[in-house]
C-alpha atoms as a PDB file:
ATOM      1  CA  UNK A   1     104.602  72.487 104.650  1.00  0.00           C
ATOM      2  CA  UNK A   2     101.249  71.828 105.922  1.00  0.00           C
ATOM      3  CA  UNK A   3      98.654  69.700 104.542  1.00  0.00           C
ATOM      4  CA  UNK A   4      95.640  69.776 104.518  1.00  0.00           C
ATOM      5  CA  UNK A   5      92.715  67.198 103.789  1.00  0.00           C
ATOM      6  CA  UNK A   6      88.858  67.081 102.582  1.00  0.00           C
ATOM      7  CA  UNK A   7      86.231  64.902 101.892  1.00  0.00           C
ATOM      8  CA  UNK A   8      85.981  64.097  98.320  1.00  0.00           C
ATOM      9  CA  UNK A   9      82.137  65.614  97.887  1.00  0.00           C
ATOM     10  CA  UNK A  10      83.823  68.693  99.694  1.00  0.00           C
ATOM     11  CA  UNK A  11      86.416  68.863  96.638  1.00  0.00           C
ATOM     12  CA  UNK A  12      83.775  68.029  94.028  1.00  0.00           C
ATOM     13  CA  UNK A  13      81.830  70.984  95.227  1.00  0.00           C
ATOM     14  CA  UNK A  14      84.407  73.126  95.392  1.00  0.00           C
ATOM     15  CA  UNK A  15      85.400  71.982  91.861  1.00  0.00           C
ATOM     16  CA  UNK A  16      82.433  72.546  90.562  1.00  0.00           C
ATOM     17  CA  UNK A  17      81.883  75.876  92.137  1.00  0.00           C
ATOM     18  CA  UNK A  18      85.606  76.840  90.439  1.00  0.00           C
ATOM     19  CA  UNK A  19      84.154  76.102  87.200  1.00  0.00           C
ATOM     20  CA  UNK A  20      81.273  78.592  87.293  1.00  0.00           C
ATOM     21  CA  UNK A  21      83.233  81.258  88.396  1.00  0.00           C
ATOM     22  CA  UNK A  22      85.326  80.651  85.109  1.00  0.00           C
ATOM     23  CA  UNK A  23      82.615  80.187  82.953  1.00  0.00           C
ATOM     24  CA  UNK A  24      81.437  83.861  84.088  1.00  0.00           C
ATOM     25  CA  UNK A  25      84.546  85.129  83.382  1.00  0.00           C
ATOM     26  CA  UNK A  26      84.559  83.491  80.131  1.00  0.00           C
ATOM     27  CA  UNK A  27      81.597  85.081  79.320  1.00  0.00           C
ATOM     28  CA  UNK A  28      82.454  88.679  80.641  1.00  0.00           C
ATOM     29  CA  UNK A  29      85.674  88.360  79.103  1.00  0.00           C
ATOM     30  CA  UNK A  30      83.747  87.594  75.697  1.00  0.00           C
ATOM     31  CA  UNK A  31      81.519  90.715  76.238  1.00  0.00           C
ATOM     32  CA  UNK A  32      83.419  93.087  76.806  1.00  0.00           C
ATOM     33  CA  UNK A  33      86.293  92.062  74.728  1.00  0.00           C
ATOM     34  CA  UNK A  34      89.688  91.074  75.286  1.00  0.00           C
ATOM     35  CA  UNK A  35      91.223  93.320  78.135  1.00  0.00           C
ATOM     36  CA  UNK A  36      94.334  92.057  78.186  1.00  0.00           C
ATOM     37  CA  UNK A  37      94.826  93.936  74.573  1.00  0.00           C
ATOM     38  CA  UNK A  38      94.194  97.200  76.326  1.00  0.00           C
ATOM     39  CA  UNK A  39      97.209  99.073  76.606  1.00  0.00           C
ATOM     40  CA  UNK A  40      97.391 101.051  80.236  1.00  0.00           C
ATOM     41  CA  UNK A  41      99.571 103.693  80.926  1.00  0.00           C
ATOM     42  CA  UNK A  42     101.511 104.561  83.783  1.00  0.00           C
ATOM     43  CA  UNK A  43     102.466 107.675  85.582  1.00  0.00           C
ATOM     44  CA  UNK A  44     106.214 107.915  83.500  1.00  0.00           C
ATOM     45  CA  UNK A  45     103.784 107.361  80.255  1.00  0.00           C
ATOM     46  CA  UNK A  46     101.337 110.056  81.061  1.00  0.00           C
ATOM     47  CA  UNK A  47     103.859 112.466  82.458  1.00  0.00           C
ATOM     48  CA  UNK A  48     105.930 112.010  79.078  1.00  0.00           C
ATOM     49  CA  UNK A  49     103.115 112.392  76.904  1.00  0.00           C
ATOM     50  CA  UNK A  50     101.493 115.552  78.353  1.00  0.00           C
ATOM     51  CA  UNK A  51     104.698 116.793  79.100  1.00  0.00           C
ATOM     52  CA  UNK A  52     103.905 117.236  82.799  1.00  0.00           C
ATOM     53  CA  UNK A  53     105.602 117.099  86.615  1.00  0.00           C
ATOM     54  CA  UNK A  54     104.276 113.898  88.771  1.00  0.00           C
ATOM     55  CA  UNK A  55     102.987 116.617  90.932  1.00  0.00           C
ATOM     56  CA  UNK A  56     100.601 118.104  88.066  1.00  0.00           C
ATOM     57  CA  UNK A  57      99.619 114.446  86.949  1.00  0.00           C
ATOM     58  CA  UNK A  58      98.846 114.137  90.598  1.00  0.00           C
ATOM     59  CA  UNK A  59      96.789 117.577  90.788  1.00  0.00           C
ATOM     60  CA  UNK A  60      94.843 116.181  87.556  1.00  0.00           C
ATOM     61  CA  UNK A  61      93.758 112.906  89.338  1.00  0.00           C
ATOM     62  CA  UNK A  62      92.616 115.071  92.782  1.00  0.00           C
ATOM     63  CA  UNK A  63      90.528 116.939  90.987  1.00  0.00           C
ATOM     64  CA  UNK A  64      89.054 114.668  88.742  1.00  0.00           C
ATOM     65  CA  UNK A  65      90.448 115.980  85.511  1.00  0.00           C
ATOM     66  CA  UNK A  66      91.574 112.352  85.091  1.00  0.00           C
ATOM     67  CA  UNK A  67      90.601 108.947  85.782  1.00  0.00           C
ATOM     68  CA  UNK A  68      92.726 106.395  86.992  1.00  0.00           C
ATOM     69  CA  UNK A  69      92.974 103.168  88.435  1.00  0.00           C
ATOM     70  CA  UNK A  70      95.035 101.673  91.449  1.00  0.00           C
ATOM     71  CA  UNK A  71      96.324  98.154  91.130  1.00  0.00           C
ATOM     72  CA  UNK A  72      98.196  97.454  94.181  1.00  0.00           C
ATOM     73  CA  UNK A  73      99.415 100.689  94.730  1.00  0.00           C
ATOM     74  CA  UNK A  74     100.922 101.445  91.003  1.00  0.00           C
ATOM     75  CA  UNK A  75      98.137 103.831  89.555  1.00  0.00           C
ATOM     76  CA  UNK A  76      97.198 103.442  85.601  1.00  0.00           C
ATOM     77  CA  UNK A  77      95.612 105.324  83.143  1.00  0.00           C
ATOM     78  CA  UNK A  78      93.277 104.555  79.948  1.00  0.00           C
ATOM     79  CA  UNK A  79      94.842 105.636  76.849  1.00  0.00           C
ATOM     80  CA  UNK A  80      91.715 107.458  75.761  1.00  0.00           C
ATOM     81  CA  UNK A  81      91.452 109.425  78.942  1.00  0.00           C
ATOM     82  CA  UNK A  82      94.477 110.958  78.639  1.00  0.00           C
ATOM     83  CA  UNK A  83      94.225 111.231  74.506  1.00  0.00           C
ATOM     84  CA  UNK A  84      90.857 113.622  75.679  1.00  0.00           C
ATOM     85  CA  UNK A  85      92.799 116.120  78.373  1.00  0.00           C
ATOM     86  CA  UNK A  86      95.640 117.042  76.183  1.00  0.00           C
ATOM     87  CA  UNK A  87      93.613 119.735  75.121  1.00  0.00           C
ATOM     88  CA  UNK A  88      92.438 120.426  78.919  1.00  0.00           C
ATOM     89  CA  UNK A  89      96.519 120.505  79.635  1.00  0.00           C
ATOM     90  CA  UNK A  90      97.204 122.938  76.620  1.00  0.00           C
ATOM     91  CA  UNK A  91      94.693 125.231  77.438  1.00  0.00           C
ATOM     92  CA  UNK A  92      96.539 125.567  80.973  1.00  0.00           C
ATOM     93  CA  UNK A  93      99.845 126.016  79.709  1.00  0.00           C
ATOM     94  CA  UNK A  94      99.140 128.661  77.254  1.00  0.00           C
ATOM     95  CA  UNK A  95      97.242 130.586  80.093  1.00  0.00           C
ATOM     96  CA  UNK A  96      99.730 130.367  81.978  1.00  0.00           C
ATOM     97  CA  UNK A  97     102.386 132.060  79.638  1.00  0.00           C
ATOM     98  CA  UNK A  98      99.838 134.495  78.564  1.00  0.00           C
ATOM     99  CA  UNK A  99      99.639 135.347  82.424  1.00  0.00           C
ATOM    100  CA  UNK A 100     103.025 135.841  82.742  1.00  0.00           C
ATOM    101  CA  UNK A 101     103.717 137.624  79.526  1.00  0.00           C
ATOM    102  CA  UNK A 102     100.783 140.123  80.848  1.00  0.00           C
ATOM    103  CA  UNK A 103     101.594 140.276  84.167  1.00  0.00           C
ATOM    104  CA  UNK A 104     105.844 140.891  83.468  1.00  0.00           C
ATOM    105  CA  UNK A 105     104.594 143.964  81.512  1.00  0.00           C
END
């Protein structure tokens, strides 16, 4: 273990500098609500719901059919984003089958 020591005004300022930064949080936090109560999905979630591969929910982010976020390498998804291409995803599939029932023809 290593210690380490500082002048007392050195602590005091850093103290004090701590304290703003949580005050502005605070406030954000306060602004724009409480994100902690916002439910984000992951890839299992979104593949489940739209009834998709990985590879297609990976497809939707390249193009940017979907947003997403990246927290340390584990991506996540709002639940309203996905909620608004379900439609975008049905339209697909039932092209697709229409395509192949034409095409098999």
């Amino acid at each position: 273990m290593e210690i380490v020591n500082i002048e007392a005004r050195t602590f005091e300022a850093m103290l004090s500098k701590f304290e703003v930064f949580a005050d502005r949080m605070e406030k954000l936090c306060t602004l724009y609500g409480d994100m902690s109560q916002r439910t984000w999905l992951d890839n299992q979630d979104v593949c489940l719901m739209l009834n998709i591969s990985p590879r297609t929910l990976q497809t939707l982010r390249d193009n940017g059919t979907l947003p997403y976020s990246q927290i340390c390498h584990k991506t996540f998804y709002k639940p309203e984003d996905v909620e608004r291409i379900v439609s975008v995803v049905e339209d697909r599939r039932k092209r697709e089958r229409y395509d192949k029932n034409f095409n098999s023809e």
